[in-house]
Protein backbone atom coordinates (compact mmCIF):
# COMPACT_ATOMS: atom_id res chain seq x y z
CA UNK A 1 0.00 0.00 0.00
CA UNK A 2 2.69 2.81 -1.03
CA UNK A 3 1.77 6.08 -0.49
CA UNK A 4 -1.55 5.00 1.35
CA UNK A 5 -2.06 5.85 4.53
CA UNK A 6 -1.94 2.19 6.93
CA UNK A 7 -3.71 3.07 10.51
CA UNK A 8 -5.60 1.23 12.47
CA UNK A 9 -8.71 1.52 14.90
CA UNK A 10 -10.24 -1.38 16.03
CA UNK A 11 -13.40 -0.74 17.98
CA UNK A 12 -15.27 -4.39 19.85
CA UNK A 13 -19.18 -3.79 20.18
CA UNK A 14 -20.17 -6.56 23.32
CA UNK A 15 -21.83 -5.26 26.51
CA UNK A 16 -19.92 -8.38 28.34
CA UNK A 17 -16.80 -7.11 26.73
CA UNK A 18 -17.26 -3.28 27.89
CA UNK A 19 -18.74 -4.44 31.35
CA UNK A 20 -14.97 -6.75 32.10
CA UNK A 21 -16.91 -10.16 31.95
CA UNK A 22 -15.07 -11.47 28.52
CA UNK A 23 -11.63 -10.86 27.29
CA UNK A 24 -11.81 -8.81 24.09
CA UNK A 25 -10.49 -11.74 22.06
CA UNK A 26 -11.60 -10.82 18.18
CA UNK A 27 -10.38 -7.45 18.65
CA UNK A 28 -6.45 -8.51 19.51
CA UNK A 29 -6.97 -10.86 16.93
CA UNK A 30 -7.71 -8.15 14.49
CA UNK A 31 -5.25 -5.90 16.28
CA UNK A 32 -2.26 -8.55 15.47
CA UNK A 33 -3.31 -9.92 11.85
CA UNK A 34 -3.47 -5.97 10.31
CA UNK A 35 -0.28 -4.99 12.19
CA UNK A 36 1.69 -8.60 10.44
CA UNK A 37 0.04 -6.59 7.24
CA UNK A 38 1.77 -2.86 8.00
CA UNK A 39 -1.13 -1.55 9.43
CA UNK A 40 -0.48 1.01 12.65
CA UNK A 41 -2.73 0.59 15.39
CA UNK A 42 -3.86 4.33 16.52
CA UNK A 43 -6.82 3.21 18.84
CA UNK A 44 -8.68 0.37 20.28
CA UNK A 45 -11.38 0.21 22.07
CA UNK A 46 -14.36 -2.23 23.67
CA UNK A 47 -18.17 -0.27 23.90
CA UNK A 48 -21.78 -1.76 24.40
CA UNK A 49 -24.37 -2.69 22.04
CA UNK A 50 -26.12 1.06 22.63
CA UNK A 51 -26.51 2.85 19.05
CA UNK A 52 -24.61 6.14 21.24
CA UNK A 53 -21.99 4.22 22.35
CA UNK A 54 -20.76 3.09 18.80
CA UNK A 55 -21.65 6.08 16.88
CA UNK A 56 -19.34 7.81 19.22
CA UNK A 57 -16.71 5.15 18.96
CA UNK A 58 -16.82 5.32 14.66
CA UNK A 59 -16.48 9.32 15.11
CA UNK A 60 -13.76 9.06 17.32
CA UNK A 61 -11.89 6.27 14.88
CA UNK A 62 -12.58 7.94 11.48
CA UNK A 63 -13.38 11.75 12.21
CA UNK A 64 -11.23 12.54 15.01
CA UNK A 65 -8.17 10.14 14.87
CA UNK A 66 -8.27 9.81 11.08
CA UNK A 67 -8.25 5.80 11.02
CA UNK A 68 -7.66 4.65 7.58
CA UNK A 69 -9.20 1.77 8.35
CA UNK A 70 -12.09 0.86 10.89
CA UNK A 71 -12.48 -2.38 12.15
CA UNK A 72 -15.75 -3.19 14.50
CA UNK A 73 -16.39 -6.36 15.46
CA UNK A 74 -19.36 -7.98 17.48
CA UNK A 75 -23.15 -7.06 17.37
CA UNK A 76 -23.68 -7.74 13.30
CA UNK A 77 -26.01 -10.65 14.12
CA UNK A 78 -30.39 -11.12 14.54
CA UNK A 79 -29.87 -10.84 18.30
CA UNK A 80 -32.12 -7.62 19.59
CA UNK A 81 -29.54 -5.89 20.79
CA UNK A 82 -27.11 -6.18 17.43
CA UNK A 83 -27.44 -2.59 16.13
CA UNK A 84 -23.67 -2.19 14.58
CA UNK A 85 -24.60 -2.35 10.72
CA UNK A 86 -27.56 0.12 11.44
CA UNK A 87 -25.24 2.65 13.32
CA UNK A 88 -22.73 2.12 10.72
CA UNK A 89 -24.55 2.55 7.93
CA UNK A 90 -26.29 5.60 9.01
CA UNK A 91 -22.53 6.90 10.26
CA UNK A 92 -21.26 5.99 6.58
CA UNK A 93 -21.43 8.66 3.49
CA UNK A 94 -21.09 5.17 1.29
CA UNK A 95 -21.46 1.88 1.61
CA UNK A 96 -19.95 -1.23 -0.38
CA UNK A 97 -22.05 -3.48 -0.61
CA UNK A 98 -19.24 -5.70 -2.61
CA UNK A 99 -17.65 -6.33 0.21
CA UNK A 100 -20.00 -7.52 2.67
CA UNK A 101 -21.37 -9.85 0.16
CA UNK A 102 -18.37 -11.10 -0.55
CA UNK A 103 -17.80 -11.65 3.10
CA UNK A 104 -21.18 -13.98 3.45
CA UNK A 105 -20.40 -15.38 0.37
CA UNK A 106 -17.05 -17.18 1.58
CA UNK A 107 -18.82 -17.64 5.25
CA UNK A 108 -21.12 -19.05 3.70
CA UNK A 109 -19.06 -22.33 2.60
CA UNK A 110 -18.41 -22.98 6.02
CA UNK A 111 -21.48 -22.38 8.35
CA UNK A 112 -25.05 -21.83 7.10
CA UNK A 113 -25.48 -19.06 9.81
CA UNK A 114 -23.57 -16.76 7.62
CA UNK A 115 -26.48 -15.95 5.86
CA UNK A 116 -27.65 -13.74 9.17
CA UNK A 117 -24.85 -11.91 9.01
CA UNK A 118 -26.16 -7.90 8.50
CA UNK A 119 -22.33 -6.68 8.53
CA UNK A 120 -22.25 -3.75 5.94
CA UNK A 121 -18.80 -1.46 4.58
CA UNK A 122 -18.68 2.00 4.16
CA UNK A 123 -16.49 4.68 3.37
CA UNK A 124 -16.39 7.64 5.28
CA UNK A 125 -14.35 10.64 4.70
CA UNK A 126 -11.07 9.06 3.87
CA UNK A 127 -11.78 5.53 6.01
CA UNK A 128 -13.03 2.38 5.23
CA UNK A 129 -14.82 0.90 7.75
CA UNK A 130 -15.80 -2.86 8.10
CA UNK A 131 -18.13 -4.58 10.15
CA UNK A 132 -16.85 -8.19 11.04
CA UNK A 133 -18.78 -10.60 13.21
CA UNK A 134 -17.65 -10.98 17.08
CA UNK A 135 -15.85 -14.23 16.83
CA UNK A 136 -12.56 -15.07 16.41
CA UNK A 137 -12.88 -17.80 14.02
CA UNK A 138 -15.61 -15.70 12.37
CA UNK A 139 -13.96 -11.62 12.05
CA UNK A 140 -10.71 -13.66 11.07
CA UNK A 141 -12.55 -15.62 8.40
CA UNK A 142 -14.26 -12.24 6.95
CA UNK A 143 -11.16 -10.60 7.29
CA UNK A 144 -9.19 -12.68 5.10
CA UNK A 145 -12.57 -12.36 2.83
CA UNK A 146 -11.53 -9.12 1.67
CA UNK A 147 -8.14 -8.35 2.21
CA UNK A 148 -7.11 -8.29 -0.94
CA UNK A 149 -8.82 -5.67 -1.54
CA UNK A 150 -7.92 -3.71 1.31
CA UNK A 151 -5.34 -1.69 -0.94
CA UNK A 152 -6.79 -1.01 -3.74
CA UNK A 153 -9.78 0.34 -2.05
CA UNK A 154 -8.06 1.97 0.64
CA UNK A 155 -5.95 4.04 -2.02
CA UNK A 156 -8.71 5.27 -3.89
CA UNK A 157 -10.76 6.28 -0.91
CA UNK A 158 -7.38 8.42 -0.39
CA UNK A 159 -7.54 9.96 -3.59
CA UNK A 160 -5.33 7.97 -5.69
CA UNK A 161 -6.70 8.82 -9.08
CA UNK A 162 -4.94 6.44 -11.24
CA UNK A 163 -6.27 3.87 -13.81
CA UNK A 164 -7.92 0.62 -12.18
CA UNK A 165 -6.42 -2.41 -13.96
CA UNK A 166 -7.66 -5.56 -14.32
């Protein structure tokens, strides 16, 4: 990724999580995959399931601290409480819907319960940010879903205006 900026926030959306009754697991996960891919790590954090909570959290990674690339994991599910893709999508100035497809799509050939995943992308300002589901096993799984991508995408919401090849 030359000349595109590589940081980091990872924000964790579990009311266990921000109460101190689980170990933020997925998150360090996340944390340590990006950083073995150059990515710098400018913030982390663990918030509830409360629509305030995580709006403030996204505004904080992409508005404030200038994250190139937001990470949440957790509350992308059915469960009543799962509101991340709603607060993200509202938070969002564009979403890419690519992505998260792609994401269920590969889930998809290994547990049929991918298909109630409501994880959306977005771009806003100059950060991607990416739902991924509260799991290890499952945010490293979508991770590696669209990685390859990360670049390319990541460049051009940073203003790289050359040609797209093939």
């Amino acid at each position: 990724m030359s000349g595109c900026r590589q940081t980091l926030a990872v924000i964790t959306v579990s009311d266990k999580g921000s109460r101190g009754e689980r170990e933020d697991l997925a998150g360090a996960a996340l944390w340590e995959r990006l950083h073995r891919e150059g990515f710098t790590g400018v913030w982390r954090i663990v918030v509830p399931d409360e629509p305030a909570a995580i709006q403030e959290a996204l505004e904080e990674a992409a508005d404030r601290r200038g994250a190139a690339l937001v990470i949440t994991t957790g509350g992308t599910g059915v469960s009543p409480r799962d509101v991340t893709p709603e607060v993200t999508a509202a938070f969002c100035d564009r979403l890419i819907p690519g992505m998260a497809e792609a994401m269920r799509l590969e889930s998809l050939k290994k547990t049929p319960h991918a298909m109630l995943s409501r994880a959306v992308v977005g771009i806003r300002g100059q950060s991607l940010i990416v739902n991924l589901p509260g799991s290890v096993k499952g945010c490293l799984e979508n991770l590696e879903a669209v990685l390859p991508a990360l670049p390319h995408a990541m460049a051009k919401i940073q203003g790289d205006t050359a040609d797209c090849g093939g």
